[in-house]
C-alpha atoms as a PDB file:
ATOM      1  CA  UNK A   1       0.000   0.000   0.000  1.00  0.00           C
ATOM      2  CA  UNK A   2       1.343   3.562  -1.342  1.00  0.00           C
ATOM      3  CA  UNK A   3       0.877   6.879   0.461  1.00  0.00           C
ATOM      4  CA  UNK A   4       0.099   9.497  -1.708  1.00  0.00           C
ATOM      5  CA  UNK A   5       2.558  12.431  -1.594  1.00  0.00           C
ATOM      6  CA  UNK A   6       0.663  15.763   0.087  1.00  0.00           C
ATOM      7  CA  UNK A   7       2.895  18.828  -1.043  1.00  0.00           C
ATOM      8  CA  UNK A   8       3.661  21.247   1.707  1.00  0.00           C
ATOM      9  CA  UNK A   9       1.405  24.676   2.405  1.00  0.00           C
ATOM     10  CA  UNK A  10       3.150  27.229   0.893  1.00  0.00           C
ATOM     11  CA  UNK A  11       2.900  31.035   1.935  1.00  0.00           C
ATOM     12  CA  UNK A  12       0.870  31.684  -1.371  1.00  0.00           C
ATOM     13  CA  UNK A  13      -1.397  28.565   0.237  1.00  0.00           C
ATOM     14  CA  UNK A  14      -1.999  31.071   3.144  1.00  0.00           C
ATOM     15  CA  UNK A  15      -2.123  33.710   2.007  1.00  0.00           C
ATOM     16  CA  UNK A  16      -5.176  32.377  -0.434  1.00  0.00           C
ATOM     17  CA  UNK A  17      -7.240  31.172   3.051  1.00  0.00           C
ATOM     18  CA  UNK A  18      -6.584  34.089   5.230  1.00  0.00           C
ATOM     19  CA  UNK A  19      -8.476  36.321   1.820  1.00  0.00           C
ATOM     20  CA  UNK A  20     -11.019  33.600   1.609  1.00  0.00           C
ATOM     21  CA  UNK A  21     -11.838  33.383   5.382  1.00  0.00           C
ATOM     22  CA  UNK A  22     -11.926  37.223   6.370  1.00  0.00           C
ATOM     23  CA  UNK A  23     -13.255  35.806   9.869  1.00  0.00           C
ATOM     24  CA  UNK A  24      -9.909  33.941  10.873  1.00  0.00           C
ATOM     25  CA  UNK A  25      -9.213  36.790  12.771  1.00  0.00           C
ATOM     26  CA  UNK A  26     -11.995  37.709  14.124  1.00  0.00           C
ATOM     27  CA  UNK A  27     -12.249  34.170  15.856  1.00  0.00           C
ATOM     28  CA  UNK A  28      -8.748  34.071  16.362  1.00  0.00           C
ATOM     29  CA  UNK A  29      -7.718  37.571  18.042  1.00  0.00           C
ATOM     30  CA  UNK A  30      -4.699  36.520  19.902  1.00  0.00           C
ATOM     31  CA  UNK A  31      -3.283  35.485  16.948  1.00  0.00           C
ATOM     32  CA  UNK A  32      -3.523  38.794  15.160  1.00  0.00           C
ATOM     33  CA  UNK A  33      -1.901  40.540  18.494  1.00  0.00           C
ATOM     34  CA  UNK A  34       1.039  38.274  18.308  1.00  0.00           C
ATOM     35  CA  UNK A  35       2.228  39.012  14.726  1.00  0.00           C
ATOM     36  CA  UNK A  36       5.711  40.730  14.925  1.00  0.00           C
ATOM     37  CA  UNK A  37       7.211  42.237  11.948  1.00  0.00           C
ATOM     38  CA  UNK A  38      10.142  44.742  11.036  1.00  0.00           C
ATOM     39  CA  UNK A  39       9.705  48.204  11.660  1.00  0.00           C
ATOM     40  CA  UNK A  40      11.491  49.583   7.846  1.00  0.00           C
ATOM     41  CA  UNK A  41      12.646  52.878  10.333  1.00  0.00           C
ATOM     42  CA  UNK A  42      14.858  50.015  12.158  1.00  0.00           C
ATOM     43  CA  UNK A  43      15.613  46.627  13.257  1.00  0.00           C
ATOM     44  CA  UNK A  44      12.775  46.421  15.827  1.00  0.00           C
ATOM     45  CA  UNK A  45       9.880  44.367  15.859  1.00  0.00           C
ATOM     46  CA  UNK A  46       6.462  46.386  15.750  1.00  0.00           C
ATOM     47  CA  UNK A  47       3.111  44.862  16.104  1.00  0.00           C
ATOM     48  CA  UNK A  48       1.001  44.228  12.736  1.00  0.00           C
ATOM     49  CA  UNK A  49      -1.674  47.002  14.176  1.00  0.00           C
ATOM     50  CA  UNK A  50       1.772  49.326  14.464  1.00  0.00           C
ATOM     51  CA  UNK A  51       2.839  48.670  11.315  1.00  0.00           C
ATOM     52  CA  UNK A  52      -0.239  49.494   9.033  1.00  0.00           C
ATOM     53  CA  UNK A  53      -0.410  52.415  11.340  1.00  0.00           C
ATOM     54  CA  UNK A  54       2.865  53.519  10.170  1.00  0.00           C
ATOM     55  CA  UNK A  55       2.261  52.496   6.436  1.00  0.00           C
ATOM     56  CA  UNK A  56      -1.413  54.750   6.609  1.00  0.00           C
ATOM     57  CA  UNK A  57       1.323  57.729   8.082  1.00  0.00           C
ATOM     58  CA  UNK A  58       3.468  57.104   5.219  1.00  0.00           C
ATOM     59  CA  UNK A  59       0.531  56.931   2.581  1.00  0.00           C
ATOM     60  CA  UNK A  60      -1.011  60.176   4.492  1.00  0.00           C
ATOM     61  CA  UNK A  61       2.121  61.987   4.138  1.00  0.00           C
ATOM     62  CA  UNK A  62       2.568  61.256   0.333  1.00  0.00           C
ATOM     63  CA  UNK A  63      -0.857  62.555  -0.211  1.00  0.00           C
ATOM     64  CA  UNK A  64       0.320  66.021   1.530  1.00  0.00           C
ATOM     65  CA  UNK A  65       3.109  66.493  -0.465  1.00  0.00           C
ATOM     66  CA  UNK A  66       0.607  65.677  -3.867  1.00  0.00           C
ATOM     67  CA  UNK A  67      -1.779  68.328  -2.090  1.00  0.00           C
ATOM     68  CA  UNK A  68       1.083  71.042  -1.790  1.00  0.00           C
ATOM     69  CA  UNK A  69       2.398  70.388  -5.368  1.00  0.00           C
ATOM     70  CA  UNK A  70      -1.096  70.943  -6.680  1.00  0.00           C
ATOM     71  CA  UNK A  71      -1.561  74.111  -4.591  1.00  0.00           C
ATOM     72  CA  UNK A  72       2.102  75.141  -5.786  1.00  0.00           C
ATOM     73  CA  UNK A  73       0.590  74.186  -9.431  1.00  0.00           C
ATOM     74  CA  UNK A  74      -2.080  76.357  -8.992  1.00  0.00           C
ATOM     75  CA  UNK A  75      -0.388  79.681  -7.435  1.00  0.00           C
ATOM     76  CA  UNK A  76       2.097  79.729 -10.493  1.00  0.00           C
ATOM     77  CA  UNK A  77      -0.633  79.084 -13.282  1.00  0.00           C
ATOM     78  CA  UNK A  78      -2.861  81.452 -11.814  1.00  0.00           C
ATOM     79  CA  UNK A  79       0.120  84.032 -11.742  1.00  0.00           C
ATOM     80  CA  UNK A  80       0.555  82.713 -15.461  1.00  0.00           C
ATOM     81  CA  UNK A  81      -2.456  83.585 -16.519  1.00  0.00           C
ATOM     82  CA  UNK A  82      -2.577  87.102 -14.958  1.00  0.00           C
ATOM     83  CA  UNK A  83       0.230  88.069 -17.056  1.00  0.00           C
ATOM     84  CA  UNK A  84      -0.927  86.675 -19.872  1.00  0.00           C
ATOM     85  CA  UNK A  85      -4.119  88.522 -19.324  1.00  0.00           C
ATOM     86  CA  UNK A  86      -2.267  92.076 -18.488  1.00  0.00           C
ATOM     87  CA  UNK A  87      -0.202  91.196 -22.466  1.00  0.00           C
ATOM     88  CA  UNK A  88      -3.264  90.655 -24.110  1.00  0.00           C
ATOM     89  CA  UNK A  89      -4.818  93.796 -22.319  1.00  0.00           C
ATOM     90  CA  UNK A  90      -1.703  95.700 -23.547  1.00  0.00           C
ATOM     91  CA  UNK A  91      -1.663  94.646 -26.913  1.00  0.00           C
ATOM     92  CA  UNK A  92      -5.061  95.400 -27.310  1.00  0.00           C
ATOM     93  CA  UNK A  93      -4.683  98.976 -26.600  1.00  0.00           C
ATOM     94  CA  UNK A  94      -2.105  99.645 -29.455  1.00  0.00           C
ATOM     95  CA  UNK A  95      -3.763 101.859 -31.952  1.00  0.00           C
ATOM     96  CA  UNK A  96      -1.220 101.998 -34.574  1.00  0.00           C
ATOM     97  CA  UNK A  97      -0.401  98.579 -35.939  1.00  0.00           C
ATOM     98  CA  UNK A  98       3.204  99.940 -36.857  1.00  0.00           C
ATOM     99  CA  UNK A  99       3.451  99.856 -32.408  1.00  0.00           C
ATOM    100  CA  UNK A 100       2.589  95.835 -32.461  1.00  0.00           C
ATOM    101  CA  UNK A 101       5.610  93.867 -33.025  1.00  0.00           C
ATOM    102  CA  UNK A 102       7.833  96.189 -30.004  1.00  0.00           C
ATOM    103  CA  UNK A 103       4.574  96.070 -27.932  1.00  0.00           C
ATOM    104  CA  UNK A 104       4.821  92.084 -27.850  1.00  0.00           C
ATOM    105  CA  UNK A 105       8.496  91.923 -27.932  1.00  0.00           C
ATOM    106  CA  UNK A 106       8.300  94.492 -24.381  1.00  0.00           C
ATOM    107  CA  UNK A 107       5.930  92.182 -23.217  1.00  0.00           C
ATOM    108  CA  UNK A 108       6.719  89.099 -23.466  1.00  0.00           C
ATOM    109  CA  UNK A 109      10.661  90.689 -21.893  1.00  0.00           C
ATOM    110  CA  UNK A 110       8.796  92.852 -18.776  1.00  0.00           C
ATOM    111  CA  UNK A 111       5.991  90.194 -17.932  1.00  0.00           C
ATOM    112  CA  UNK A 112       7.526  86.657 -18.609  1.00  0.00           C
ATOM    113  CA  UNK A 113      10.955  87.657 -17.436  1.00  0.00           C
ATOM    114  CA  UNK A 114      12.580  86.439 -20.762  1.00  0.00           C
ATOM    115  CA  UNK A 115      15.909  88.092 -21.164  1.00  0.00           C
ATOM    116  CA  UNK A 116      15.533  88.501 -24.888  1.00  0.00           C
ATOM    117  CA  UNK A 117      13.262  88.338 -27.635  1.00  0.00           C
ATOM    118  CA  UNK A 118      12.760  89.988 -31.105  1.00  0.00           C
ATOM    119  CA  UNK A 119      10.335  89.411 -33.839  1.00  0.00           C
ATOM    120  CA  UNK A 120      10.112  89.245 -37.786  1.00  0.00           C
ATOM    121  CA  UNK A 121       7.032  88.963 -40.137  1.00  0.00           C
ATOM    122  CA  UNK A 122       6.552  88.903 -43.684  1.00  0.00           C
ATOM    123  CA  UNK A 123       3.700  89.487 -46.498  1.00  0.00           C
ATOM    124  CA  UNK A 124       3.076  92.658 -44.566  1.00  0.00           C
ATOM    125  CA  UNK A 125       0.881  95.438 -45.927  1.00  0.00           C
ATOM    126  CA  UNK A 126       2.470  98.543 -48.103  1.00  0.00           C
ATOM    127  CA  UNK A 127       2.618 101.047 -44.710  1.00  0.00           C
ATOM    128  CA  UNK A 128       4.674  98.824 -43.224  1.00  0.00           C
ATOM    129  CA  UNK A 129       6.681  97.214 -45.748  1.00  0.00           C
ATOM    130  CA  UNK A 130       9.943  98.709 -45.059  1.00  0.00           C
ATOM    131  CA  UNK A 131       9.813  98.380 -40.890  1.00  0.00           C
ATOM    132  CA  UNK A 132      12.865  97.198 -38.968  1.00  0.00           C
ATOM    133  CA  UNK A 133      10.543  94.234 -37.555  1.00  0.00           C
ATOM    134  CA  UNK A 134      10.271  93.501 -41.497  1.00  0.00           C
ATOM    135  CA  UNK A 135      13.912  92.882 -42.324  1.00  0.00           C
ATOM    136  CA  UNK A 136      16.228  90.387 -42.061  1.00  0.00           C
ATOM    137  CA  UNK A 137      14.446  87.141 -42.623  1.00  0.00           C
ATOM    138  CA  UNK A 138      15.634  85.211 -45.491  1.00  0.00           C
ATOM    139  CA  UNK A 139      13.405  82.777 -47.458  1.00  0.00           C
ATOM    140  CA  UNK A 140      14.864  79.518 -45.789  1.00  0.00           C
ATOM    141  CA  UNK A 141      14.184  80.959 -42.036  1.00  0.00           C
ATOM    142  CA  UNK A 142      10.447  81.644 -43.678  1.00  0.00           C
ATOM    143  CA  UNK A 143      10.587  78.423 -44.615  1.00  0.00           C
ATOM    144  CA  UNK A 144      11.359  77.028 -41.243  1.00  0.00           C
ATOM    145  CA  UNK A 145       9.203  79.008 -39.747  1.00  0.00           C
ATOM    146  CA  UNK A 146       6.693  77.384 -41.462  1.00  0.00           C
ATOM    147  CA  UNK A 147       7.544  74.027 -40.942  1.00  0.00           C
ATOM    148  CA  UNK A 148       7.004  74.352 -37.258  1.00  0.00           C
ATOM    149  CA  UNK A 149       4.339  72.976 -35.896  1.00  0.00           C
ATOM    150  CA  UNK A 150       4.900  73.799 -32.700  1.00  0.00           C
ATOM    151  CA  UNK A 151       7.083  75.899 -30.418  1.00  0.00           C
ATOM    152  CA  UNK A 152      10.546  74.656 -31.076  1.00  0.00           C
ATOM    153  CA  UNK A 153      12.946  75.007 -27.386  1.00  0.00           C
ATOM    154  CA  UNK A 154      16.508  73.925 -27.623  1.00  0.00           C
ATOM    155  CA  UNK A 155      20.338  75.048 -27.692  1.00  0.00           C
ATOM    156  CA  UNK A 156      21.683  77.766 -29.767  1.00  0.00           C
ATOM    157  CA  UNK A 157      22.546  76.228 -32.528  1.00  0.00           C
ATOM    158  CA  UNK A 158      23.064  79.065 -35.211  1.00  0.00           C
ATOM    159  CA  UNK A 159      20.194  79.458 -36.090  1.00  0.00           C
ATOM    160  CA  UNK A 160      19.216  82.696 -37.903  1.00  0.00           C
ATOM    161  CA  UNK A 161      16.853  83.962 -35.907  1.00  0.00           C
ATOM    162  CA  UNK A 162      19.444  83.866 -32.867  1.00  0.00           C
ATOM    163  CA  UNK A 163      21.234  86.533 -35.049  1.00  0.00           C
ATOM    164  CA  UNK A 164      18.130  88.815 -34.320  1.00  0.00           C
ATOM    165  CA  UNK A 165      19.030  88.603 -30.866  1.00  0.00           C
ATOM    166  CA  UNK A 166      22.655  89.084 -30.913  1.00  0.00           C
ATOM    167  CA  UNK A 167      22.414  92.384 -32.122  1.00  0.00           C
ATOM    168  CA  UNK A 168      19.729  93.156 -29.375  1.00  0.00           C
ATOM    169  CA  UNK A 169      22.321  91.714 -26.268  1.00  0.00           C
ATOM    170  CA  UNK A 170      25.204  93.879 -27.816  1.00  0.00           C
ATOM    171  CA  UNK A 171      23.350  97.001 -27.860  1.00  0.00           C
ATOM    172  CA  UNK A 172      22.248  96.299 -24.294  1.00  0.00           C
ATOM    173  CA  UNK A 173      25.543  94.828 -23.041  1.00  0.00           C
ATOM    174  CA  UNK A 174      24.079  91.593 -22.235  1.00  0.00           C
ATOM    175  CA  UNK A 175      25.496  88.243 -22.986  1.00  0.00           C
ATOM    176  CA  UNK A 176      24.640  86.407 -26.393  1.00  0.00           C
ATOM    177  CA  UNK A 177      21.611  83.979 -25.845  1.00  0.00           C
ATOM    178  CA  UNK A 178      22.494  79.932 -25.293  1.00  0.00           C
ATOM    179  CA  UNK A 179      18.956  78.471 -24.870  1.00  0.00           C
ATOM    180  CA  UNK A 180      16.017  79.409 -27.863  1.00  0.00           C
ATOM    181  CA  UNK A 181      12.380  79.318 -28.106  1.00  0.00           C
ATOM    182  CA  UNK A 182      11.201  79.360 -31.750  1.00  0.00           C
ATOM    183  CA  UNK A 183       7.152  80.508 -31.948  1.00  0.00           C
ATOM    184  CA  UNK A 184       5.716  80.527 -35.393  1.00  0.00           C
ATOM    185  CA  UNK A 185       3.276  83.453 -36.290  1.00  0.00           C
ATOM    186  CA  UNK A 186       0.191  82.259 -38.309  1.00  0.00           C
ATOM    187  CA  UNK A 187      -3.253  82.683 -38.874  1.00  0.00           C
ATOM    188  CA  UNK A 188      -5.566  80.169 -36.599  1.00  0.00           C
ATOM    189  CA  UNK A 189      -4.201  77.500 -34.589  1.00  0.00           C
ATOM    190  CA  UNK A 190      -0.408  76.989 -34.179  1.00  0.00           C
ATOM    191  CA  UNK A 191      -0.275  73.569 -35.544  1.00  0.00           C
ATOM    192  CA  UNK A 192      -2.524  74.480 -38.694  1.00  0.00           C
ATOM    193  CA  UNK A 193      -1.159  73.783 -42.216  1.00  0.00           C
ATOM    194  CA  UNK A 194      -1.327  77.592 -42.921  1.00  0.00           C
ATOM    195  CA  UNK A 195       2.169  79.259 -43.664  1.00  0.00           C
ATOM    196  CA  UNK A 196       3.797  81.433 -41.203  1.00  0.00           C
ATOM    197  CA  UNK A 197       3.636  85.442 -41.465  1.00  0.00           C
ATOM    198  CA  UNK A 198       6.280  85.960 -38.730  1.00  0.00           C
ATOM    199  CA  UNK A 199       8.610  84.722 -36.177  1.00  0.00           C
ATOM    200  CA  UNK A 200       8.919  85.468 -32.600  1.00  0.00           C
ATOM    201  CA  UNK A 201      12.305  84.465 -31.040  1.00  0.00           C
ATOM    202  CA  UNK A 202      12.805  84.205 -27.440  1.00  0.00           C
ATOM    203  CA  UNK A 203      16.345  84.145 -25.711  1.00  0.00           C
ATOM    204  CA  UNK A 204      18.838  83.499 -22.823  1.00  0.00           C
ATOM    205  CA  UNK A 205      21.967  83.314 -21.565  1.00  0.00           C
ATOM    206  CA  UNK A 206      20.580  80.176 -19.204  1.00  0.00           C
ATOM    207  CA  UNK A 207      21.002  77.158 -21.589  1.00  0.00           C
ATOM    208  CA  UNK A 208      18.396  75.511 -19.517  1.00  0.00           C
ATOM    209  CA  UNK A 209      16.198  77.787 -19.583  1.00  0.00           C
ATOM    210  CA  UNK A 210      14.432  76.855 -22.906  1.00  0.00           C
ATOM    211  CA  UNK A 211      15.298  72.845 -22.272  1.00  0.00           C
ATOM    212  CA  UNK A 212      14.241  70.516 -25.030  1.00  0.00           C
ATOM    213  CA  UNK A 213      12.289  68.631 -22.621  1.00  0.00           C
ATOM    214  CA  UNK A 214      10.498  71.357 -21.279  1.00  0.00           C
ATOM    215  CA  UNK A 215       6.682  71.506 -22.030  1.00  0.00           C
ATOM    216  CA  UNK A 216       5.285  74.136 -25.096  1.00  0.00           C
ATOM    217  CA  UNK A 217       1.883  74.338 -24.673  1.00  0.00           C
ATOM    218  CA  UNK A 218       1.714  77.605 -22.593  1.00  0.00           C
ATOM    219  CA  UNK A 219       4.436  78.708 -25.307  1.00  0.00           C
ATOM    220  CA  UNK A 220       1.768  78.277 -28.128  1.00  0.00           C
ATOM    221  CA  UNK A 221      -0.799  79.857 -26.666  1.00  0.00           C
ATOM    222  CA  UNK A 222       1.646  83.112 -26.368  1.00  0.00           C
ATOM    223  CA  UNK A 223       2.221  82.442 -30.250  1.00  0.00           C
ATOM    224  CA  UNK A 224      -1.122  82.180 -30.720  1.00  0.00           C
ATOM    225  CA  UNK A 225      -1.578  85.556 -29.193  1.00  0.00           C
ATOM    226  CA  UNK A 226       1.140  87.356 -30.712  1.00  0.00           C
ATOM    227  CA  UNK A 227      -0.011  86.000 -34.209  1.00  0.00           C
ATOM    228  CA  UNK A 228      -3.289  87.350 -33.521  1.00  0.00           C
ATOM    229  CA  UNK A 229      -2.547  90.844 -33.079  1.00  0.00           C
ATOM    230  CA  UNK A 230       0.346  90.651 -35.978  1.00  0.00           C
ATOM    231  CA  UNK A 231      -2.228  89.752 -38.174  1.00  0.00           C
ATOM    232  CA  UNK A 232      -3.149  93.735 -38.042  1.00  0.00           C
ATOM    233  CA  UNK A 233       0.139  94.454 -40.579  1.00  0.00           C
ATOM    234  CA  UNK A 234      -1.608  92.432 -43.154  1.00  0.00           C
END
């Protein structure tokens, strides 16, 4: 006669009855009293109660610092969006459109703290066909500009527009401009298929300051913005 070979109860094999049978405890309260376990703030032995008391601390804890990011979050978009609201307030009081392309240049510089910034746009109408903010755009930085879909943040890399710049931080004695932001000027939405008008080129000496990882949506609302009161010199 052959006795058949029981395998042992394995930890998953407990685990499985204490879920199925959530009144093993309740019948068996000394047992739940007696369970030791490590403490993960040291080498002592807590009580189970003590340690899901600590764990709920831990959990409550992360949910604070979640809370104060949000709250953190909100205080610097709300500030965002009160600037943005005091540029689009400004640039809705220019009267002459010839005033438009230094009013957004001042205020994207005085409001958004960016160091330095210049603009170009194109296919303008007859008055203002022979502006500074007019010149110095050849037809492959038109081109580029159209090609963006987006806001376009990165290194200086020689780009052309980074030239408008240069000429900006000598007159002012400031230092040439390592990090770029690239905002395409066009009618409608920024990622629409129509061709650019314009440029507006943000700078600073801070290469991280316009990262390549950093996020562009609040940049193409501003390029929305600008592009809608540019579209005046048309």
């Amino acid at each position: 006669m052959t006795t058949s070979h029981i395998p042992p109860i394995t930890e998953d094999d407990i685990a499985q009855f204490l879920t199925n049978t959530p009144g093993f405890f309740e019948r068996h309260a000394e047992v739940l009293a007696s369970v030791q376990i490590t403490s993960p703030h040291g080498a002592r032995a807590v009580s189970l109660q003590e340690r899901q008391a600590e764990m709920l601390r831990e959990k409550i804890k992360g949910l604070e610092h979640r809370i104060m990011e949000m709250v953190r979050n909100s205080t610097e978009n709300a500030a965002i969006a009160h600037k943005v609201h005091q540029w689009t307030s400004a640039l809705l009081q220019v009267r002459d459109p010839f005033d438009l392309p230094q009013a957004v240049v001042d205020g994207v510089r005085s409001l958004f703290d960016v160091p330095q910034a210049a603009v170009r746009v194109w296919e303008v109408a007859a008055p203002y066909i022979d502006a500074d903010f007019t010149q110095g755009a050849s037809d492959d930085a038109r081109a580029f500009a159209s090609s963006l879909t987006m806001p376009f943040c990165g290194p200086n890399l020689g780009f052309e527009p980074a030239g408008w710049l240069a000429q900006q931080a000598q007159e002012e004695g400031g230092e040439p401009a390592q990090s770029l932001a690239l905002l395409p000027l066009r009618a409608g939405a920024i990622d629409s298929a129509t061709p650019a008008f314009g440029l507006l080129v943000l700078g600073s000496p801070d290469p991280q300051r316009f990262d390549a990882t950093m996020g562009t949506d609040f940049l193409a609302r501003m390029a929305e913005l600008a592009s809608a009161a540019l579209l005046r010199l048309k």
